[in-house]
C-alpha atoms as a PDB file:
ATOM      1  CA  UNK A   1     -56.554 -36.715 115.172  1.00  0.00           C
ATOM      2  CA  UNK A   2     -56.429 -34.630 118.082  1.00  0.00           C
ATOM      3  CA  UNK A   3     -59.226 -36.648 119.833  1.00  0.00           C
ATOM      4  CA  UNK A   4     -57.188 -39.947 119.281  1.00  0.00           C
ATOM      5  CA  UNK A   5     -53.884 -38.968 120.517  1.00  0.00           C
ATOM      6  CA  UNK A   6     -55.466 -37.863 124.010  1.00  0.00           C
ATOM      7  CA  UNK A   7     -57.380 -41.603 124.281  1.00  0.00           C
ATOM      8  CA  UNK A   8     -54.116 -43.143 123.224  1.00  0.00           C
ATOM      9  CA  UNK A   9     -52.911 -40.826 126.276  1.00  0.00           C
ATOM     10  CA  UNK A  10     -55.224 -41.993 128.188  1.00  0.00           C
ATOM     11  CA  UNK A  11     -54.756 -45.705 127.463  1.00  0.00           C
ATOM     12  CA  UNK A  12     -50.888 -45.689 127.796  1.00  0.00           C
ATOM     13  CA  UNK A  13     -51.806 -43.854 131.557  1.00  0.00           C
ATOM     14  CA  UNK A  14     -54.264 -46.239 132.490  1.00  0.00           C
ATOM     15  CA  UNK A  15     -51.998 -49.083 131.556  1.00  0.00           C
ATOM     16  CA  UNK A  16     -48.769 -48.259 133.128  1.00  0.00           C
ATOM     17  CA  UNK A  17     -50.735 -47.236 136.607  1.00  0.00           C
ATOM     18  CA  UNK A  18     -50.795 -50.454 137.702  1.00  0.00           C
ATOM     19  CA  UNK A  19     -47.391 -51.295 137.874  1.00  0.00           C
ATOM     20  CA  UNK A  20     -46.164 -47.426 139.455  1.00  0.00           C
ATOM     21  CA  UNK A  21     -48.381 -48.342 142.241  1.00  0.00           C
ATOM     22  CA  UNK A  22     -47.500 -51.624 143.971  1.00  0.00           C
ATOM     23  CA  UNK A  23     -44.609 -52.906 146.186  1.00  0.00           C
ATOM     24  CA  UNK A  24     -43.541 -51.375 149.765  1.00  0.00           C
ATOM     25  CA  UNK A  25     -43.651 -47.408 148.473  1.00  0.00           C
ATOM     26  CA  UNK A  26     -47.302 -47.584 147.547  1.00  0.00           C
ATOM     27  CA  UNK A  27     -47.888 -45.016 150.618  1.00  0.00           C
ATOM     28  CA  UNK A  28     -44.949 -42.754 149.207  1.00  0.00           C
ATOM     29  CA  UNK A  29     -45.965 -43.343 145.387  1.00  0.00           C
ATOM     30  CA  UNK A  30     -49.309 -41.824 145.925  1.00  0.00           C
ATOM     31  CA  UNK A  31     -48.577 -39.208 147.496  1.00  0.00           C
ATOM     32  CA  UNK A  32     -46.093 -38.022 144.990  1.00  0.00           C
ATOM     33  CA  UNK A  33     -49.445 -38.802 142.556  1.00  0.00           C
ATOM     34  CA  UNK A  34     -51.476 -36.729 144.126  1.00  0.00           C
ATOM     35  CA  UNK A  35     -48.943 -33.953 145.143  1.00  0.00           C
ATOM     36  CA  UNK A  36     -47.702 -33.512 141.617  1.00  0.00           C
ATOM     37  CA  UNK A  37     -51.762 -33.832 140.477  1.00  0.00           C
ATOM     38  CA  UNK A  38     -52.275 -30.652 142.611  1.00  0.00           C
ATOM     39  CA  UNK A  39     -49.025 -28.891 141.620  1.00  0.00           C
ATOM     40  CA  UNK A  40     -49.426 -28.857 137.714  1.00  0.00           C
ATOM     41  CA  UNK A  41     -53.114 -28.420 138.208  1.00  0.00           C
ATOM     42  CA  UNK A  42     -52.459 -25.137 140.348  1.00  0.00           C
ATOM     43  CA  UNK A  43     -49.645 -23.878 137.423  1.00  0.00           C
ATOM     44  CA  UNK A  44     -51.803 -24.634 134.236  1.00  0.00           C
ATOM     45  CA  UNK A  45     -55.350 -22.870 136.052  1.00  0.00           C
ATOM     46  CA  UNK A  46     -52.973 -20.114 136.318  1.00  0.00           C
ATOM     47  CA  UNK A  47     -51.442 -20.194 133.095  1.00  0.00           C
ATOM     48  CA  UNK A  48     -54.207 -21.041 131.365  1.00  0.00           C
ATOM     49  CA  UNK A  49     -56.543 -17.934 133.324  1.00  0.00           C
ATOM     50  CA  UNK A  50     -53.401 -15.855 132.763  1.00  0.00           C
ATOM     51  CA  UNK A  51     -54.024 -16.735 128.456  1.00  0.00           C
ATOM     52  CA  UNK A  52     -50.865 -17.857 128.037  1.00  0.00           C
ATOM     53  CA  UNK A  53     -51.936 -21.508 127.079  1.00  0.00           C
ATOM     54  CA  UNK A  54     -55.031 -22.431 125.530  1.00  0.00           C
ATOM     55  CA  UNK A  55     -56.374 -26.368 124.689  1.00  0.00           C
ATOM     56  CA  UNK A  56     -58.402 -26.031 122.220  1.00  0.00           C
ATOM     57  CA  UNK A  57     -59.203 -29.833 122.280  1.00  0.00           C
ATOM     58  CA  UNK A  58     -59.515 -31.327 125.509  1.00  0.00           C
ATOM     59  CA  UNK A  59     -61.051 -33.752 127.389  1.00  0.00           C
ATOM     60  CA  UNK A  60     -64.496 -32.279 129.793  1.00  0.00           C
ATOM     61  CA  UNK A  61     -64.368 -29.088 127.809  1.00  0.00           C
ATOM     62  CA  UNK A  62     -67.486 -27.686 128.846  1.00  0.00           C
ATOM     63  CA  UNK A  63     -65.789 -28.391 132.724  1.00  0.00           C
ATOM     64  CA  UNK A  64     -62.320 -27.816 132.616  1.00  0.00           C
ATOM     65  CA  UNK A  65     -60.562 -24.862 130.473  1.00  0.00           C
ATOM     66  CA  UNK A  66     -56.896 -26.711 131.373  1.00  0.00           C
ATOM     67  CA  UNK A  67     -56.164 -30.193 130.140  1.00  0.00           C
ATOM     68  CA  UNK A  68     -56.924 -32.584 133.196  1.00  0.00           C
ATOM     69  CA  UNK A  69     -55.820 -35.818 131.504  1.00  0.00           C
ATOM     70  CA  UNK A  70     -52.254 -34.109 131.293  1.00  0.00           C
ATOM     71  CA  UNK A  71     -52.791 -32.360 134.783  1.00  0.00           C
ATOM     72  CA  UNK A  72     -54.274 -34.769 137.070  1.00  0.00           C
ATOM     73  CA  UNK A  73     -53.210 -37.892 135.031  1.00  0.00           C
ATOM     74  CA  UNK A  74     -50.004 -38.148 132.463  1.00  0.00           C
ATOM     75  CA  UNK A  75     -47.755 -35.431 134.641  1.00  0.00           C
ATOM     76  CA  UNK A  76     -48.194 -36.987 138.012  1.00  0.00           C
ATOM     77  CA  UNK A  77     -47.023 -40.748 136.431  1.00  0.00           C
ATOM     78  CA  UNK A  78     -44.214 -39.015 134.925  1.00  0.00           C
ATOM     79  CA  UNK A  79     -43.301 -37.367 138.616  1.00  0.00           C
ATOM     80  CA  UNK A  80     -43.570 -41.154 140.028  1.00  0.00           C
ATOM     81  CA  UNK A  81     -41.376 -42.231 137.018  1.00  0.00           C
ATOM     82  CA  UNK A  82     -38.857 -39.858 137.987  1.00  0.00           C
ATOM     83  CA  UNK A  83     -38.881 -40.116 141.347  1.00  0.00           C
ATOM     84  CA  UNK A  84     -38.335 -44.316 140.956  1.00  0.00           C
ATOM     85  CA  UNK A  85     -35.187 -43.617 138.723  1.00  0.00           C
ATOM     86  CA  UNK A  86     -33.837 -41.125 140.969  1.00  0.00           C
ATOM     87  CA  UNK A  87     -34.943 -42.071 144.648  1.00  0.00           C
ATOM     88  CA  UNK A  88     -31.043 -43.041 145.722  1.00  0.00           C
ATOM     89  CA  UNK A  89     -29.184 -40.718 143.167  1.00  0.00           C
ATOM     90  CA  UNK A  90     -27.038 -37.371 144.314  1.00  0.00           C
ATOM     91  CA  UNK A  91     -27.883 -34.224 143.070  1.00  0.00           C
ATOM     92  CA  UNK A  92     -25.888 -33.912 140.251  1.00  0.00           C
ATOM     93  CA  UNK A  93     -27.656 -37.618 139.121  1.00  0.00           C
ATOM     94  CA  UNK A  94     -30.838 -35.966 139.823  1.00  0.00           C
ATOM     95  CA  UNK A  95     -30.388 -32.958 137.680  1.00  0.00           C
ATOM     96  CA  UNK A  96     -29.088 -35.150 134.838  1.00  0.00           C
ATOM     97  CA  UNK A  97     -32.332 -37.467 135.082  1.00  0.00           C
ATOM     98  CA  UNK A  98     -34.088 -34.413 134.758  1.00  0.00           C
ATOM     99  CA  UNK A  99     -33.510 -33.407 131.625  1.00  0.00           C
ATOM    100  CA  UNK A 100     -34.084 -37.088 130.594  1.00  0.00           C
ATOM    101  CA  UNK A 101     -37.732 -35.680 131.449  1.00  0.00           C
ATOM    102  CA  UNK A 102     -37.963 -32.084 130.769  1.00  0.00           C
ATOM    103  CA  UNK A 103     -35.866 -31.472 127.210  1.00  0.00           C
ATOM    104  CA  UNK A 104     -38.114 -34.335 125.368  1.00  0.00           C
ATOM    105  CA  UNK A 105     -41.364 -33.245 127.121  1.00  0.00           C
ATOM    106  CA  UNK A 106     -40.211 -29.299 125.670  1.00  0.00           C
ATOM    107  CA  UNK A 107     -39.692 -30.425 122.156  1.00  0.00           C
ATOM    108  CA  UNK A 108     -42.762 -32.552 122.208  1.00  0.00           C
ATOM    109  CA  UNK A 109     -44.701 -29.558 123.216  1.00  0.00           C
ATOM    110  CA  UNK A 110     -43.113 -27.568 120.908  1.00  0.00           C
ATOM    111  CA  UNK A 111     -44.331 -30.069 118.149  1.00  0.00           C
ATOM    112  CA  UNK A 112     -47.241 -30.653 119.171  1.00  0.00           C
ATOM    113  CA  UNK A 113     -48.144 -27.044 119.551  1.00  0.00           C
ATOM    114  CA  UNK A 114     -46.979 -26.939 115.726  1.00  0.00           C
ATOM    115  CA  UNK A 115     -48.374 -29.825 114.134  1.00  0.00           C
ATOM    116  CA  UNK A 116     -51.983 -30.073 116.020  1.00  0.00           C
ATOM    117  CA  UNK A 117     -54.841 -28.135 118.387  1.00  0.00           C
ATOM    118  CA  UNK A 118     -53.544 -29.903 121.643  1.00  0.00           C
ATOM    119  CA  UNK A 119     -52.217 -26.710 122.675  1.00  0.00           C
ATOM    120  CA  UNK A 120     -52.277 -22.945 121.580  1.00  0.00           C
ATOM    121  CA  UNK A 121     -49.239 -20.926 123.070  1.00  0.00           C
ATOM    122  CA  UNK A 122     -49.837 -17.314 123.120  1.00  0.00           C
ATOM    123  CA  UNK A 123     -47.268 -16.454 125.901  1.00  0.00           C
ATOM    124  CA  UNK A 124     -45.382 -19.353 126.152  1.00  0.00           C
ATOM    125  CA  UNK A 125     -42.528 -21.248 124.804  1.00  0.00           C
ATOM    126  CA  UNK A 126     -40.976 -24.462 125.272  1.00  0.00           C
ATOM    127  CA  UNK A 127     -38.411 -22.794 127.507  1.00  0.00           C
ATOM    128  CA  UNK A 128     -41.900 -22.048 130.032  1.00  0.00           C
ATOM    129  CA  UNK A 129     -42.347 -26.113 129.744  1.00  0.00           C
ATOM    130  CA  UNK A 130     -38.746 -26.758 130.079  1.00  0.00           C
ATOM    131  CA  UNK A 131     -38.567 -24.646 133.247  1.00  0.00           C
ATOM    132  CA  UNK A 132     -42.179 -25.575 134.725  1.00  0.00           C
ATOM    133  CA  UNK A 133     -41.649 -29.005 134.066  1.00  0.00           C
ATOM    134  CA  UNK A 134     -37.569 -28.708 136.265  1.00  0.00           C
ATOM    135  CA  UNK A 135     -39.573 -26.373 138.545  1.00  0.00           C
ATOM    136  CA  UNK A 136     -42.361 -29.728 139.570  1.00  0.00           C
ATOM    137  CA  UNK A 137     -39.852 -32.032 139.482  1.00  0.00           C
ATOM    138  CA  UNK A 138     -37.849 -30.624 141.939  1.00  0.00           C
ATOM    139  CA  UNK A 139     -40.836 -29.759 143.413  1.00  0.00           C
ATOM    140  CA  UNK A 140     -41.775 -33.024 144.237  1.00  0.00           C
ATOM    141  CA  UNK A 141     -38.734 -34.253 144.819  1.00  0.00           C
ATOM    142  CA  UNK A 142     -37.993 -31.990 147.438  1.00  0.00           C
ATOM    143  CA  UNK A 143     -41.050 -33.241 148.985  1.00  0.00           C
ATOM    144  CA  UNK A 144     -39.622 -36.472 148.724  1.00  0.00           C
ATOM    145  CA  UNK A 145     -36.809 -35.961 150.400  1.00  0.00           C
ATOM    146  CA  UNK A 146     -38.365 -34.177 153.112  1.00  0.00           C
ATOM    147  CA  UNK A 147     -40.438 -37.594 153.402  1.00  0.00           C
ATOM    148  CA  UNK A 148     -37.639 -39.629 153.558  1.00  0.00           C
ATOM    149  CA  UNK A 149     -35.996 -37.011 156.709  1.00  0.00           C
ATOM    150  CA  UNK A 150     -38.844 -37.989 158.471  1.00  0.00           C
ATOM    151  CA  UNK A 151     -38.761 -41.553 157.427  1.00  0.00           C
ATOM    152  CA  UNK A 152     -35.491 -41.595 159.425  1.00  0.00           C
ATOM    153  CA  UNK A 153     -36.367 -39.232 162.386  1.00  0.00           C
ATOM    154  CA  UNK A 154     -39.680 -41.411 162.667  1.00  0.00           C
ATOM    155  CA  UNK A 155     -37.276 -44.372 162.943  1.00  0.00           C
ATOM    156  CA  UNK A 156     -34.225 -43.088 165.061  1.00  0.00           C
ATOM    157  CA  UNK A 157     -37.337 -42.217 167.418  1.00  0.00           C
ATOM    158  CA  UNK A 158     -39.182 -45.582 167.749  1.00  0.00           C
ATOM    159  CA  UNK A 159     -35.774 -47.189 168.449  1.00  0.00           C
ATOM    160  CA  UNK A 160     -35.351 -45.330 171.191  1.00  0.00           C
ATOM    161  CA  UNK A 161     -38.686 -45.498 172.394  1.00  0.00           C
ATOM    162  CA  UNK A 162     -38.264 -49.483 172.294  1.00  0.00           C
ATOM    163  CA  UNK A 163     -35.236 -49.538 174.491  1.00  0.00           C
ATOM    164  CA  UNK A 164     -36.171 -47.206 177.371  1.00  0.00           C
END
């Protein structure tokens, strides 16, 4: 069972990439890909070295101890998701779109960690996902924002390049 829940991962990933990644944020999409790709693959070598997760069923096994479909593949999506929904919201929007992301993602751990061999917490809880997951988000989105300063500065800067 385990086996087809990460293909049907894998095909619900691989079928919504196409649409995350087209229009005039392609450049900025991508990079929020990648970014998050490296973020949650940094956190679950560490948790995973640290024993506090283990996947017991995973894709490239005999390569990878941490889950790379949910590292490299499902997370980073979810970040791009996120980021979409939010890109023009306040803070207080932001926080609340959060937990549209991090409380189901914490009880589907949690039953998933119950019910099959996707996961194996040893030193974890869904409060660690619940707070990991906040942690990336904002994470990212910080990032974001940072992108979109400099966006702006980039902008204010060509203007008045153009008119001297």
């Amino acid at each position: 069972m385990e086996r087809k829940l990460l293909k049907l991962l894998l095909a619900v990933c691989v079928l919504c990439f196409p649409f995350l990644f087209r229009g005039s944020k392609m450049r900025e999409n991508l990079l929020i890909f990648f970014s998050k790709g490296v973020i949650a693959t940094l956190i679950d070598a560490y948790v995973v070295g640290t024993k506090r997760i283990e996947y017991p069923v995973r894709p490239l096994s005999k390569i990878f101890q941490t889950n790379i479909l949910y590292d490299m593949l499902f997370f980073p999506i979810l970040s791009v998701i996120w980021v979409k929904i939010s890109y023009n919201d306040k803070f207080s929007n932001i926080l609340m779109k959060s937990l549209l992301f991090s409380v189901p993602m914490s009880l589907g751990q949690w039953f998933m960690e119950k019910n099959t061999r996707l996961f194996k917490w040893n030193k974890w809880s869904a409060f660690h996902t619940f707070a990991s997951v906040n942690f990336t988000l904002f994470t990212i989105r910080g990032f974001v924002g940072l992108i979109k300063i400099l966006d702006k500065f980039k902008g204010k800067q060509n203007i008045s390049e153009n008119k001297g």
